[in-house]
C-alpha atoms as a PDB file:
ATOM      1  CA  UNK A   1       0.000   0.000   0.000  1.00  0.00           C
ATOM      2  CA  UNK A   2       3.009   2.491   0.675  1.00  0.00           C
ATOM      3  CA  UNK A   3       5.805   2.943  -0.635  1.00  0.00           C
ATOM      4  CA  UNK A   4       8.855   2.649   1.403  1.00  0.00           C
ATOM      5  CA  UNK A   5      10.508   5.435   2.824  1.00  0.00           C
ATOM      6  CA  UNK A   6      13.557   4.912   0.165  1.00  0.00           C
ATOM      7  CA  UNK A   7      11.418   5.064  -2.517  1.00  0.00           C
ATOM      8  CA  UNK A   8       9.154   8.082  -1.135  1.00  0.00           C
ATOM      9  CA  UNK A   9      12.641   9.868  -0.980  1.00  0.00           C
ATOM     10  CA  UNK A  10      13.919   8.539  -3.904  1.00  0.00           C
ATOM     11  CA  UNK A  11      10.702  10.162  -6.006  1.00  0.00           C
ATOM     12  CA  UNK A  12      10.874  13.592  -4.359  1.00  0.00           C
ATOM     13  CA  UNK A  13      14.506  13.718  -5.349  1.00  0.00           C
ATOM     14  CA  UNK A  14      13.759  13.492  -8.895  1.00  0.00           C
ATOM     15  CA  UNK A  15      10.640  15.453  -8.600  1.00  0.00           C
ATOM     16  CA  UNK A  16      12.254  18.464  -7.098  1.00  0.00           C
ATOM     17  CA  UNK A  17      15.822  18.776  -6.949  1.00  0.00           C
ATOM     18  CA  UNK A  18      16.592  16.794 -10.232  1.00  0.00           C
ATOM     19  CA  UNK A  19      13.943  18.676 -11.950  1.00  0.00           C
ATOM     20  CA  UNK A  20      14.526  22.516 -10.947  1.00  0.00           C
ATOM     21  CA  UNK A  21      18.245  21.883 -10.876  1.00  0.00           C
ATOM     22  CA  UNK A  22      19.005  20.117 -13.765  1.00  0.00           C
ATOM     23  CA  UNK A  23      16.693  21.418 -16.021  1.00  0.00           C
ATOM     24  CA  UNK A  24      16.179  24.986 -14.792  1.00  0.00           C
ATOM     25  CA  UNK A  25      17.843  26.759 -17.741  1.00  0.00           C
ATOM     26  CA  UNK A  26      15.279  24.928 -19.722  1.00  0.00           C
ATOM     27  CA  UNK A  27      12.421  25.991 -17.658  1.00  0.00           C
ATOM     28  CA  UNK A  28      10.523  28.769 -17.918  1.00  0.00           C
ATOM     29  CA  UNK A  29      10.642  30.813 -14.768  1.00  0.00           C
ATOM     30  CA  UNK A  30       8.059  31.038 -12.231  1.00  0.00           C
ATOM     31  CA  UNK A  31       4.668  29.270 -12.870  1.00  0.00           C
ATOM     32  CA  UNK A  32       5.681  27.989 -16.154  1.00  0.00           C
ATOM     33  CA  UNK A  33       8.387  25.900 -14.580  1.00  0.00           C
ATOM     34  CA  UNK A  34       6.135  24.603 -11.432  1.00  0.00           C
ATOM     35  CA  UNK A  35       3.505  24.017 -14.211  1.00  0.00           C
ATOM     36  CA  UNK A  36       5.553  21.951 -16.221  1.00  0.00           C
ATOM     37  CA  UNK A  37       6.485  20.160 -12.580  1.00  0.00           C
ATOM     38  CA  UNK A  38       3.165  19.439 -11.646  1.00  0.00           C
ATOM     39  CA  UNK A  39       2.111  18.126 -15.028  1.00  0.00           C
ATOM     40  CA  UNK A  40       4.564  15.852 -15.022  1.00  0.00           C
ATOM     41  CA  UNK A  41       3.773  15.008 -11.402  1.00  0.00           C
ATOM     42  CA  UNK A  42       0.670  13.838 -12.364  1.00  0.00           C
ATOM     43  CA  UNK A  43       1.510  12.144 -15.402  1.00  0.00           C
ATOM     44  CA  UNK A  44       3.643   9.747 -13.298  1.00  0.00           C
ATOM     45  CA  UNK A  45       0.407   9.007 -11.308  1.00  0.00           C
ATOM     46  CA  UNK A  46      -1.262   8.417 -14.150  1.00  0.00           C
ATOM     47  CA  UNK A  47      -1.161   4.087 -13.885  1.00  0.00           C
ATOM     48  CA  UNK A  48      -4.385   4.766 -11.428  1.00  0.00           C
ATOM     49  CA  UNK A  49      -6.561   5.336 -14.804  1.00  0.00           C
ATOM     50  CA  UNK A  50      -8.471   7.967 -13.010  1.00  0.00           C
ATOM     51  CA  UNK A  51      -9.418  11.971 -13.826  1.00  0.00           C
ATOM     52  CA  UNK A  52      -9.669  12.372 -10.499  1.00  0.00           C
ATOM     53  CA  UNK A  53      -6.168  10.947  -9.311  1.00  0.00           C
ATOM     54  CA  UNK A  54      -4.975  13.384 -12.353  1.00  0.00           C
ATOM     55  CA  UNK A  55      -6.386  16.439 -11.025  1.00  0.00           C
ATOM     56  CA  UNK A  56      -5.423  15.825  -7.609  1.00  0.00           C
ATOM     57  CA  UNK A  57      -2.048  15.125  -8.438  1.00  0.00           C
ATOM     58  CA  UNK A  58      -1.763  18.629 -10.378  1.00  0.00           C
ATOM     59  CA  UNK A  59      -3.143  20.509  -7.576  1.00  0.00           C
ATOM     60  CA  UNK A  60      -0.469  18.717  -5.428  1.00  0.00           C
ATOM     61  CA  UNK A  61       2.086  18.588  -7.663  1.00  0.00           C
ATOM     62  CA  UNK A  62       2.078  22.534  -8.204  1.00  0.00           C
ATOM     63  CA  UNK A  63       2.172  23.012  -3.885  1.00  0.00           C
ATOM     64  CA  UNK A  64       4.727  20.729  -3.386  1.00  0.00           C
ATOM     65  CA  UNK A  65       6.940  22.328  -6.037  1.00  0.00           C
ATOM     66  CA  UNK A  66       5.825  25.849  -4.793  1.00  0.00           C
ATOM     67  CA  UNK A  67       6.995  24.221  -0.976  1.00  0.00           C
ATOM     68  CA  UNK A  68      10.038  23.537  -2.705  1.00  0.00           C
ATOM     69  CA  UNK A  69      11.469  26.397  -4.284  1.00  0.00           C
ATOM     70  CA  UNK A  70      10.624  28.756  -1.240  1.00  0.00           C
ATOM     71  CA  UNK A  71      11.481  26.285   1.506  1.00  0.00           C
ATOM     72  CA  UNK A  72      13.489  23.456  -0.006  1.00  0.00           C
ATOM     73  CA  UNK A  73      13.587  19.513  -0.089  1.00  0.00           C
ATOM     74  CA  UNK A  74      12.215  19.010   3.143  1.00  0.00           C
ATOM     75  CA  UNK A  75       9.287  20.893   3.492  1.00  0.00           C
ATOM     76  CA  UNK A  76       7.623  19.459  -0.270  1.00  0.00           C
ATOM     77  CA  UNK A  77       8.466  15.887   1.514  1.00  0.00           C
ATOM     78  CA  UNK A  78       6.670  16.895   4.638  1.00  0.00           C
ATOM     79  CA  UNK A  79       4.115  18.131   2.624  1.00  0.00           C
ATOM     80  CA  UNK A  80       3.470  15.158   0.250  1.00  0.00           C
ATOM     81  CA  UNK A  81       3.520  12.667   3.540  1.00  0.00           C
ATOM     82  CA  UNK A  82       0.930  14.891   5.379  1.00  0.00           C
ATOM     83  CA  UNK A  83      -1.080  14.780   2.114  1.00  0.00           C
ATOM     84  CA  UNK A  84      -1.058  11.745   1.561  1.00  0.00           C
ATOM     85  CA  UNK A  85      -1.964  10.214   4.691  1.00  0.00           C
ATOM     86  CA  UNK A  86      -4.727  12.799   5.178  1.00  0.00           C
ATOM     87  CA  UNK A  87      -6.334  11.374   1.888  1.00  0.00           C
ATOM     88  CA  UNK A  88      -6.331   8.045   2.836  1.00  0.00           C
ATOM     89  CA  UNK A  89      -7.839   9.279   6.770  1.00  0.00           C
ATOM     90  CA  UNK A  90     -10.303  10.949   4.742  1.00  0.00           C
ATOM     91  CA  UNK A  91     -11.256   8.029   2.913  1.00  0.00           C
ATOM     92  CA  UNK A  92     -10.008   9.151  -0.680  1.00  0.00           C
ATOM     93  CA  UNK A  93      -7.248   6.731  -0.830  1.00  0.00           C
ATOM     94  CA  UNK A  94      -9.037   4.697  -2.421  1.00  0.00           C
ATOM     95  CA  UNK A  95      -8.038   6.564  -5.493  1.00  0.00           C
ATOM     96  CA  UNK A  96      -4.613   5.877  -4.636  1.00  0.00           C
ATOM     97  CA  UNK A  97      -4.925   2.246  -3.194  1.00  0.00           C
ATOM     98  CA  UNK A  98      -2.161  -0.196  -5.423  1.00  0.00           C
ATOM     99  CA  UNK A  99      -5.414  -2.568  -6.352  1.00  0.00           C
ATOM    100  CA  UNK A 100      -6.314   0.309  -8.578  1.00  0.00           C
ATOM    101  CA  UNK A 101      -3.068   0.053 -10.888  1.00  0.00           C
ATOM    102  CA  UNK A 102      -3.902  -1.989 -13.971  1.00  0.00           C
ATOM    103  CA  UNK A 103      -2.540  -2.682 -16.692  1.00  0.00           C
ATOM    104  CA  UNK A 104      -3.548  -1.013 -19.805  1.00  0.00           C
ATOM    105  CA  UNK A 105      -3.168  -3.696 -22.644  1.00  0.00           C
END
C-alpha cells in the first residue's frame, strides 16, 4: 500500500531537486516551470486510470513544487507525507490504493 521510505525519498529527489536543478535553464521561470512540474507530477500518477487521481495530483504537484522552491527539499516531503496520509484518513485513498493500478493492454 506504501511505498517505502527509500522510494518516497527517492521520487521527491527526482521530482524536485533533479527537476529545478538540472533542467532549470530549460524551464521557464516562475509558474511555467512549477507548471511543467506538476504536469509531469501527475503524469507519473497516471497508472491509477483515473481523472480524479490526475487532477489531484496537479493541484499537489504545483504546492509541493511551490513548498520547494521557497522552503526546499524538506518541506515538499513533509508536505506530500501529510497529504497523503490525510487522503487516505479521509477516505479518498481509495483513489490511490495499489489494487487500482492496472494494466492497460
Amino acid at each position: 500500500m506504501f511505498l517505502p521510505a527509500s522510494v518516497g525519498i527517492a521520487a521527491r529527489l527526482i521530482f524536485r531537486p533533479l527537476f529545478f536543478h538540472r533542467y532549470g535553464s530549460l524551464l521557464p521561470e516562475g509558474r511555467g516551470a512549477i507548471a511543467i512540474n506538476a504536469l509531469i507530477f501527475s503524469f507519473a500518477h497516471l497508472m491509477y486510470w483515473s481523472w480524479v487521481v490526475a487532477a489531484m495530483t496537479f493541484v499537489g504537484g504545483w504546492i509541493f513544487a511551490r513548498a520547494y522552491l521557497r522552503h526546499g527539499f524538506p518541506a515538499a516531503w513533509i508536505l506530500h507525507a501529510v497529504a497523503g496520509n490525510l487522503l487516505f484518513a479521509v477516505g479518498m485513498g481509495y483513489y490511490f490504493w495499489s489494487s487500482n493500478v492496472v494494466r492497460p493492454f
